[in-house]
N, C-alpha and C. Protein backbone atom coordinates (compact mmCIF):
# COMPACT_ATOMS: atom_id res chain seq x y z
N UNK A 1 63.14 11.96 37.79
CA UNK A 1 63.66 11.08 36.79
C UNK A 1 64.13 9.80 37.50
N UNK A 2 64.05 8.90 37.00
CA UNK A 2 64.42 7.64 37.79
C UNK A 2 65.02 6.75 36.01
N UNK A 3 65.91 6.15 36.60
CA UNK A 3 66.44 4.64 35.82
C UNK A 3 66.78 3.23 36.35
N UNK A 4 66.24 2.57 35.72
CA UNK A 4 66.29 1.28 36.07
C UNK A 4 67.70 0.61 35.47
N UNK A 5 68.34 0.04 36.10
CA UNK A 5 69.47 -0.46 35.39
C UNK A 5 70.11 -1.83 36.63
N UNK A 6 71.04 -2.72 35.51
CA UNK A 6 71.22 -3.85 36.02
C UNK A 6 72.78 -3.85 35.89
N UNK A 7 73.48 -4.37 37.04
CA UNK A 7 75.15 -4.36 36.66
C UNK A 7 75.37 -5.73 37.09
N UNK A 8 76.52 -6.29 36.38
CA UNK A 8 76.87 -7.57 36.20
C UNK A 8 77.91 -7.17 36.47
N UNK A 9 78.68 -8.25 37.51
CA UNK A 9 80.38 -8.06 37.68
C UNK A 9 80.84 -9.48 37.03
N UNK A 10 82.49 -9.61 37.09
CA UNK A 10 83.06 -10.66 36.08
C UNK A 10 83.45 -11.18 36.80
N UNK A 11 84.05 -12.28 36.61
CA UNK A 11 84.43 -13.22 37.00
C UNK A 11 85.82 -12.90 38.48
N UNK A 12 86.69 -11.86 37.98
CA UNK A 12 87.47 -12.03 38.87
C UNK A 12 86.93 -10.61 40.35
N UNK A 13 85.80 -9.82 40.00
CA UNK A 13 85.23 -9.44 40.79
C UNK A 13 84.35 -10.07 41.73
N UNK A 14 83.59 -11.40 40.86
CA UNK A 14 82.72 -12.06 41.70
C UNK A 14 83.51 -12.55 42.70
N UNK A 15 84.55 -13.07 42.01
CA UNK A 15 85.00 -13.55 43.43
C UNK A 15 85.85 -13.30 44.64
N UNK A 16 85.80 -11.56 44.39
CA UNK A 16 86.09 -11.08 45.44
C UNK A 16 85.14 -10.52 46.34
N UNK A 17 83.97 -10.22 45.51
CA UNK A 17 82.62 -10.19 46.35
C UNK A 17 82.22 -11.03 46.87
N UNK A 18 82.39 -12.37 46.45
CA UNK A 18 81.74 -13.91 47.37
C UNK A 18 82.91 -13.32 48.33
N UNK A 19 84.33 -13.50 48.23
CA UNK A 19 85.56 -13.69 49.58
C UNK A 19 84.76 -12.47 50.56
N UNK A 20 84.64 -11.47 50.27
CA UNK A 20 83.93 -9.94 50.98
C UNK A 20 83.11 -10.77 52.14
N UNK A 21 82.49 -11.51 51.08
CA UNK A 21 81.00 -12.27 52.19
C UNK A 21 81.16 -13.12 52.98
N UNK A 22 82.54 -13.68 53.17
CA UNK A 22 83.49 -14.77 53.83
C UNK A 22 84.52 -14.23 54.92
N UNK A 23 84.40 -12.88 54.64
CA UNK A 23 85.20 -11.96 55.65
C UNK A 23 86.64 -11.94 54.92
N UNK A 24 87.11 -12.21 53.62
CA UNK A 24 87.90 -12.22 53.57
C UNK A 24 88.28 -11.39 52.03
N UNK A 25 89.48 -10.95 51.92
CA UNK A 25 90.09 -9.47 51.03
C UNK A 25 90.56 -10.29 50.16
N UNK A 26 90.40 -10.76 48.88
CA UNK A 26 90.92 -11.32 47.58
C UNK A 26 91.55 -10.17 46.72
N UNK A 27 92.63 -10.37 46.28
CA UNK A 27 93.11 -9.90 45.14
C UNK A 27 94.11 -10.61 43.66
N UNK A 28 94.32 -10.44 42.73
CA UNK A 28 94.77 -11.25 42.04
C UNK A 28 96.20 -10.66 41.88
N UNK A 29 97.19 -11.51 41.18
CA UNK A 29 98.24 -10.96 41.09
C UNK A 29 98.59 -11.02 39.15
N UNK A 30 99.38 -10.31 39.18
CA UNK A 30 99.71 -10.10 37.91
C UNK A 30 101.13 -11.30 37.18
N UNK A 31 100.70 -11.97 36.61
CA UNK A 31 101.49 -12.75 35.85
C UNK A 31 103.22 -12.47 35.52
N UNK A 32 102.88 -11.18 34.68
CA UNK A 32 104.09 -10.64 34.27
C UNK A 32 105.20 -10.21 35.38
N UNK A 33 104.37 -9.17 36.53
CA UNK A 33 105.07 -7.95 36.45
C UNK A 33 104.89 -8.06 38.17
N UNK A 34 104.26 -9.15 38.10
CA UNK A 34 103.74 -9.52 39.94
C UNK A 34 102.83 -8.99 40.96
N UNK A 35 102.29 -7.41 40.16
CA UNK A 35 101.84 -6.52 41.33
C UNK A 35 100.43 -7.27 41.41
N UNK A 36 99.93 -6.75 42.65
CA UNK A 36 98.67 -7.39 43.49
C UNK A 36 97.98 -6.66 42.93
N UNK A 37 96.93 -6.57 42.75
CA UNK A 37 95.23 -5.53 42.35
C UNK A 37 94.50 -5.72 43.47
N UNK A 38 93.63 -5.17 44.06
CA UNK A 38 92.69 -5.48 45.11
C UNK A 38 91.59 -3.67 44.91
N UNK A 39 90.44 -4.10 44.62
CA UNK A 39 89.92 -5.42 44.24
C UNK A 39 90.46 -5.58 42.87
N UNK A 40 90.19 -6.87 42.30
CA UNK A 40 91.00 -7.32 41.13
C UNK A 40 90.46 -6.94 40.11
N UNK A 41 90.47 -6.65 38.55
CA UNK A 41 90.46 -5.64 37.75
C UNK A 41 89.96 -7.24 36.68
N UNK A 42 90.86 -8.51 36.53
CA UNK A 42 90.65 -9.20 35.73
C UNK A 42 91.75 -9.38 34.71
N UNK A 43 92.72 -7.96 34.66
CA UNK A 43 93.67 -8.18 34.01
C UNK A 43 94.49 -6.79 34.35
N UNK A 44 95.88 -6.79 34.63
CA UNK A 44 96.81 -5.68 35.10
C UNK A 44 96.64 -4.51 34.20
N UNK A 45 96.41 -3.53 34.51
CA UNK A 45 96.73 -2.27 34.08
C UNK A 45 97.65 -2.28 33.82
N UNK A 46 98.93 -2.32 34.06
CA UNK A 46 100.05 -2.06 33.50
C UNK A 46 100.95 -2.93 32.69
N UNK A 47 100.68 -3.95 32.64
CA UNK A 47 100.59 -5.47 31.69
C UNK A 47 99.97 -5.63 30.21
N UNK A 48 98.40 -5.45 30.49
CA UNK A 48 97.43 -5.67 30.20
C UNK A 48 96.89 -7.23 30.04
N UNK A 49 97.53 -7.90 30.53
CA UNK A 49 97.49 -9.55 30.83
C UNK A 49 96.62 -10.01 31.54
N UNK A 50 95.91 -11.25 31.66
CA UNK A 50 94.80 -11.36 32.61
C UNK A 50 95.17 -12.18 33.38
N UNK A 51 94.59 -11.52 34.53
CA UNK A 51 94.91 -12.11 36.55
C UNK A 51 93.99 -13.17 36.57
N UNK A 52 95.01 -14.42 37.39
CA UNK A 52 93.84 -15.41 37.46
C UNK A 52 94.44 -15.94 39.10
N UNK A 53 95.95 -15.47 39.26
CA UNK A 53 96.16 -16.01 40.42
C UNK A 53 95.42 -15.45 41.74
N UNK A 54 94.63 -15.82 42.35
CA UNK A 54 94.20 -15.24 43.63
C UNK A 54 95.38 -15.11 44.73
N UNK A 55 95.45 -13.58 45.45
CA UNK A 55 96.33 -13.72 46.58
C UNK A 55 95.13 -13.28 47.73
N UNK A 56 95.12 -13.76 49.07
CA UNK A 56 94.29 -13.36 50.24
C UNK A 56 95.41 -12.64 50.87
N UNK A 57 95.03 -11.33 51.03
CA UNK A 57 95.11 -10.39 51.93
C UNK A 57 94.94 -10.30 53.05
N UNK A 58 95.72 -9.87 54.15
CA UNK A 58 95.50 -9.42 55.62
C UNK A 58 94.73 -8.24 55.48
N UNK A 59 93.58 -7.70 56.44
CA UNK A 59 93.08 -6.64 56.47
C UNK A 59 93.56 -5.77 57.35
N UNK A 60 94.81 -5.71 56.83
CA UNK A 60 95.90 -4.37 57.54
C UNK A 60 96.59 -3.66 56.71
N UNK A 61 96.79 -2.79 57.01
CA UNK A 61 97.45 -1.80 56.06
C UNK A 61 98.00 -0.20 56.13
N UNK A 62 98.00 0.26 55.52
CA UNK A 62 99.16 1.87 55.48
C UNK A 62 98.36 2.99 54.53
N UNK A 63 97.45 3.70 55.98
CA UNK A 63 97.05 5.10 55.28
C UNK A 63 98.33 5.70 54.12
N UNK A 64 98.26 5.79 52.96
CA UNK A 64 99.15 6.23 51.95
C UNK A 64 98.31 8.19 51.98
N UNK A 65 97.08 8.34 51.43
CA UNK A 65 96.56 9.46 51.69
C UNK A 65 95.37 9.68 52.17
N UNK A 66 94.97 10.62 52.20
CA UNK A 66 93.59 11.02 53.05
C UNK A 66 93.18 12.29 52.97
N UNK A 67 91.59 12.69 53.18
CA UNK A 67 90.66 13.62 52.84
C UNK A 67 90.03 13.96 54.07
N UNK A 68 90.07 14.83 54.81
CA UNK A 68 89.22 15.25 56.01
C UNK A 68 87.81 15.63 55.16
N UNK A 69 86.34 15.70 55.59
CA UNK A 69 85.14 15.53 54.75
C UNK A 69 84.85 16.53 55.68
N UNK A 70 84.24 17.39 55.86
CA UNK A 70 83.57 18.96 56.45
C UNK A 70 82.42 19.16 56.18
N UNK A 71 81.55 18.56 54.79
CA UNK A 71 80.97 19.18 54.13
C UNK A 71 79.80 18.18 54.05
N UNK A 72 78.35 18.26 54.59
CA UNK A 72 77.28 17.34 54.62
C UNK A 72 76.52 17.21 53.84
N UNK A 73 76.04 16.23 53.41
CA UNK A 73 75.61 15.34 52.25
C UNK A 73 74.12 15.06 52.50
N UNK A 74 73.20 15.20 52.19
CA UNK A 74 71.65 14.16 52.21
C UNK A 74 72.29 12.82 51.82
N UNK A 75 71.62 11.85 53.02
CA UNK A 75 71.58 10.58 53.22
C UNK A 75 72.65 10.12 53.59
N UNK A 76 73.86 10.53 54.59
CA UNK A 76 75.31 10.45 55.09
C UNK A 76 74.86 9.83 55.92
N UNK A 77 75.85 8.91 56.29
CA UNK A 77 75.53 8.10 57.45
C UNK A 77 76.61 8.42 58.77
N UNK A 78 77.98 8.78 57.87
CA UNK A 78 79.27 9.56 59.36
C UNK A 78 78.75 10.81 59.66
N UNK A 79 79.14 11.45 60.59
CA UNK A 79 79.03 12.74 61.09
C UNK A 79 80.35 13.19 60.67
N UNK A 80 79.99 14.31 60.11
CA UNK A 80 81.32 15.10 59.29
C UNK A 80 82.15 15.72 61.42
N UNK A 81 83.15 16.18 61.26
CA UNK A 81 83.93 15.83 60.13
C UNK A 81 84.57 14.55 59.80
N UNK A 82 84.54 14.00 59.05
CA UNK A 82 85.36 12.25 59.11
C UNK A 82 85.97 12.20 57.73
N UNK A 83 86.99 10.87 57.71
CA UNK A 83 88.26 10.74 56.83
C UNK A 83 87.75 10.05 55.52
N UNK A 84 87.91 9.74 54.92
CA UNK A 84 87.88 9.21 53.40
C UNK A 84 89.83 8.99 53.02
N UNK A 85 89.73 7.84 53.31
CA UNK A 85 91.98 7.47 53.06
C UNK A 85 91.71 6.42 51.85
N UNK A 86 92.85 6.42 51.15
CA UNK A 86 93.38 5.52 50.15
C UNK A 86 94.13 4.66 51.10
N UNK A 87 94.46 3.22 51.60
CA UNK A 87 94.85 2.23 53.04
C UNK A 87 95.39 1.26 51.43
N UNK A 88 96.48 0.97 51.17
CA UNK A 88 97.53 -0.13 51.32
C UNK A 88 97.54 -0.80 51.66
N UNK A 89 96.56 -1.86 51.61
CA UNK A 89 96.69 -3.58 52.13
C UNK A 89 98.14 -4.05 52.32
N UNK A 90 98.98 -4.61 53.64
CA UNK A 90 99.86 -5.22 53.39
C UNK A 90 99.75 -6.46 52.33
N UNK A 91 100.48 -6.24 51.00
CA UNK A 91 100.58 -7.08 49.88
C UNK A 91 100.15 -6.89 48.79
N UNK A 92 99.53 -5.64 49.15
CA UNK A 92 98.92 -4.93 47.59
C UNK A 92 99.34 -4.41 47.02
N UNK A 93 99.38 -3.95 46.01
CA UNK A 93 100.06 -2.73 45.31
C UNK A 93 99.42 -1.76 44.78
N UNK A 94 98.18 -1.72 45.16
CA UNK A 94 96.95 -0.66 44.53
C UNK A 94 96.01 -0.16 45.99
N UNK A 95 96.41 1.07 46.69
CA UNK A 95 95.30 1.24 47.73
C UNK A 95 93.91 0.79 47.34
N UNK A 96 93.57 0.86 48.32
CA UNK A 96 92.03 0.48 48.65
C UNK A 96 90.99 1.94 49.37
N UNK A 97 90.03 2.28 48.75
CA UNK A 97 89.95 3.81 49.35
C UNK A 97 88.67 3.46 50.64
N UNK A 98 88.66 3.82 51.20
CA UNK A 98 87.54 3.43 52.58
C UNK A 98 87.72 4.69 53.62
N UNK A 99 86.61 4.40 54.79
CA UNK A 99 86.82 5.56 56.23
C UNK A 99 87.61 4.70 56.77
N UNK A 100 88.06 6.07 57.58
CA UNK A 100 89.02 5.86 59.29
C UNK A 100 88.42 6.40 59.85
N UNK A 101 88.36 5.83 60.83
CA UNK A 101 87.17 5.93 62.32
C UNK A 101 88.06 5.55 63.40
N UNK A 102 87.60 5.81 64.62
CA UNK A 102 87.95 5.36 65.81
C UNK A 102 89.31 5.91 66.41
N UNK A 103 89.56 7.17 65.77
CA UNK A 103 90.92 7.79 65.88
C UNK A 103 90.47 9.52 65.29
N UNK A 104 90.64 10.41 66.26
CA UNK A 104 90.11 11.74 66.27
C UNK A 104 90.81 12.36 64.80
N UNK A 105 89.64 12.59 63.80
CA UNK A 105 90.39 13.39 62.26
C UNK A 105 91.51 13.98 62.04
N UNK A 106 92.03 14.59 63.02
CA UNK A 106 93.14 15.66 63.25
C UNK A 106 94.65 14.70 63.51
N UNK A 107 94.38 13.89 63.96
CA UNK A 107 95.58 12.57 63.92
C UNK A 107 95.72 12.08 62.86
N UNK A 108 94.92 11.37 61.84
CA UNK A 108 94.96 10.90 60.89
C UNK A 108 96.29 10.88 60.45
N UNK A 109 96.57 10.26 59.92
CA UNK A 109 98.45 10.81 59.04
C UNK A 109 98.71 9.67 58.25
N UNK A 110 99.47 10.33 57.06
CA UNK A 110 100.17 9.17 55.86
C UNK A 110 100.95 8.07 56.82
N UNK A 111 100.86 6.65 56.95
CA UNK A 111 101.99 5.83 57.19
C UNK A 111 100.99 5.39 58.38
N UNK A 112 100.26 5.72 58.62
CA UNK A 112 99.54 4.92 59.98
C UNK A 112 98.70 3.49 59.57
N UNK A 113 99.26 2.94 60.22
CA UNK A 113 98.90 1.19 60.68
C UNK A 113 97.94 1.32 60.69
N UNK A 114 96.83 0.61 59.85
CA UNK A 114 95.02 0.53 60.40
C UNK A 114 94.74 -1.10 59.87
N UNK A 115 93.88 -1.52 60.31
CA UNK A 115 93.29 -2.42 60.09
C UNK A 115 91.19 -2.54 59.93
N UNK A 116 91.41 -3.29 59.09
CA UNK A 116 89.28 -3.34 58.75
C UNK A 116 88.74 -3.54 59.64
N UNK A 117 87.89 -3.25 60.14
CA UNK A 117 86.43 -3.27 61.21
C UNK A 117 85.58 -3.49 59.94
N UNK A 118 84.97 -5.21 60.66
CA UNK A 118 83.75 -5.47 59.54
C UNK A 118 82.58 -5.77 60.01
N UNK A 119 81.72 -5.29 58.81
CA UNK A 119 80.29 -5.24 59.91
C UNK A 119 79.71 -6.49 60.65
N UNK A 120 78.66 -6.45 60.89
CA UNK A 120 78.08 -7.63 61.52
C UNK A 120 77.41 -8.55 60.72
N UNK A 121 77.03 -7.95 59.37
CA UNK A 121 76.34 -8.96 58.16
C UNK A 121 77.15 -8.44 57.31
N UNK A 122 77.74 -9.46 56.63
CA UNK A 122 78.55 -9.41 55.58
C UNK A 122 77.82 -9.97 53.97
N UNK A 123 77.86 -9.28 53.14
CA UNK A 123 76.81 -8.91 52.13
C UNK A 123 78.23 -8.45 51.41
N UNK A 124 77.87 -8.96 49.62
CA UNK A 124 78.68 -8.96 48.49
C UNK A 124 79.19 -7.73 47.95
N UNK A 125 79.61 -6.59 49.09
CA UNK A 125 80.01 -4.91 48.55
C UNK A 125 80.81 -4.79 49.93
N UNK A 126 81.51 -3.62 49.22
CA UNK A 126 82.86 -3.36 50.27
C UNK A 126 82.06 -3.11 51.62
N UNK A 127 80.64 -2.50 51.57
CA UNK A 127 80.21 -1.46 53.00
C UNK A 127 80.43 -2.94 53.65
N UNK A 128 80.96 -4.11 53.39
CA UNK A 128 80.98 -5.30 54.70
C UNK A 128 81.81 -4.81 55.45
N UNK A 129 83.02 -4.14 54.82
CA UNK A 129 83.97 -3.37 55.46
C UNK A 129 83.93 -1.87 55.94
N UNK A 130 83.14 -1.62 57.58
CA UNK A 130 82.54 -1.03 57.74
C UNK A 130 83.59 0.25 57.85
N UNK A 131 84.38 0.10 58.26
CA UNK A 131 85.90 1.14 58.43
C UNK A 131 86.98 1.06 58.38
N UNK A 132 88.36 1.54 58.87
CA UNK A 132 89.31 1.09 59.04
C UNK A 132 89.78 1.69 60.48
N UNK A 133 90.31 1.04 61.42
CA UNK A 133 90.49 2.02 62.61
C UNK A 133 92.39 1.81 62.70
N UNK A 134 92.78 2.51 63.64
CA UNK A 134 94.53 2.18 63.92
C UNK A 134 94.64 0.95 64.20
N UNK A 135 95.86 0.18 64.42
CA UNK A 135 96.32 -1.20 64.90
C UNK A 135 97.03 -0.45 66.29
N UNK A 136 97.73 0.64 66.19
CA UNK A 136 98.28 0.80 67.54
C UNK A 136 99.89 0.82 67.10
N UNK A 137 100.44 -0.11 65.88
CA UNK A 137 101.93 -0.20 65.92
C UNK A 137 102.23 1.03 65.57
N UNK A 138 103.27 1.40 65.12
CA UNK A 138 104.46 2.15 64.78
C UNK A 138 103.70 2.58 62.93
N UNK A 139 104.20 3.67 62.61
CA UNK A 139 103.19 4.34 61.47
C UNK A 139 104.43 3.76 60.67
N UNK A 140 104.51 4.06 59.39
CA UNK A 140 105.18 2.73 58.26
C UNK A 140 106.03 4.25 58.08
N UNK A 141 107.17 3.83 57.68
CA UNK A 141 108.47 4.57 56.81
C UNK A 141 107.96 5.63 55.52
N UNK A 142 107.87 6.65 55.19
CA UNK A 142 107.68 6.74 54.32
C UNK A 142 108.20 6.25 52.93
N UNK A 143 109.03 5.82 52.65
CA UNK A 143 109.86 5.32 51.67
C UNK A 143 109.02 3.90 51.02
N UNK A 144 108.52 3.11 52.49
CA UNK A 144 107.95 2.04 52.33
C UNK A 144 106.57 1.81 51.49
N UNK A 145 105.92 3.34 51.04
CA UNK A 145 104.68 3.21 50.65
C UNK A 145 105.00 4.18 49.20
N UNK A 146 106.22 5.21 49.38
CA UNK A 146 106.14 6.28 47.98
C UNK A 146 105.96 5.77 46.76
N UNK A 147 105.87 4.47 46.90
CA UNK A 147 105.52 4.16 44.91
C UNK A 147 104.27 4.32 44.96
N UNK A 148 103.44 3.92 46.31
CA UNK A 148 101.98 3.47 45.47
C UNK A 148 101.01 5.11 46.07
N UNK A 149 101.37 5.55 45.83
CA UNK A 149 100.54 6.94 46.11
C UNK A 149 100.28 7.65 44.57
């Protein structure tokens, strides 16, 4: 069975897919209520108001949770076992879900400092953002992340 199909993104996605292709993390902020979206939605979930302010993001952030993966897939490109984390942009208020790499699975942990590793061609979808690996600092407070989990 096969389908052919065409997807159109909007306005406040496009232009976080053009920033993607610029190396850089766009998100919008919410009018009302202030929280960040990343990627941006177009209008707050919890508002329901529409985002027009752009905020740029650092590509650093705070494993909030995470998935050890065991289990192999046709057409995988990691070697199991590897992470699948929800990562907290410093300034966001909505994780961002992506791999952690470059740090043995069994370390992994809520509150750890990582930052994006991006690929070498940067193209209008997250895979520009090829992983997330540690920064090396000090793992974040828990307190500092318990709302957005």
């Amino acid at each position: 069975m096969h389908i052919d199909f065409t997807a159109y993104t909007g306005t406040a996605q496009s232009r976080f897919l053009k920033g993607i292709t610029e190396g850089r993390i766009l998100g919008e902020r919410c009018p009302n209520c202030s929280k960040v979206y990343v990627p941006p939605r177009g209008s707050c979930p919890t508002c329901g108001v529409p985002t027009k302010e752009q905020v740029e993001l650092a590509g650093t952030g705070i494993v909030t949770t995470f998935c050890v993966v065991n289990i192999p897939f046709a057409g995988q490109s990691v070697e199991c076992p590897y992470v699948s984390a929800s990562i907290l942009l410093d300034g966001a208020d909505i994780p961002l879900f992506s791999l952690i790499q470059e740090i043995p699975f069994d370390q992994v942990r809520m509150g750890l400092r990582v930052e994006a590793v991006w690929a070498d061609e940067l193209r209008p979808t997250l895979e520009s953002i090829k992983y997330f690996k540690p920064t090396g600092e000090p793992d974040a407070d828990f307190e500092s992340f318990r709302e957005h989990l």
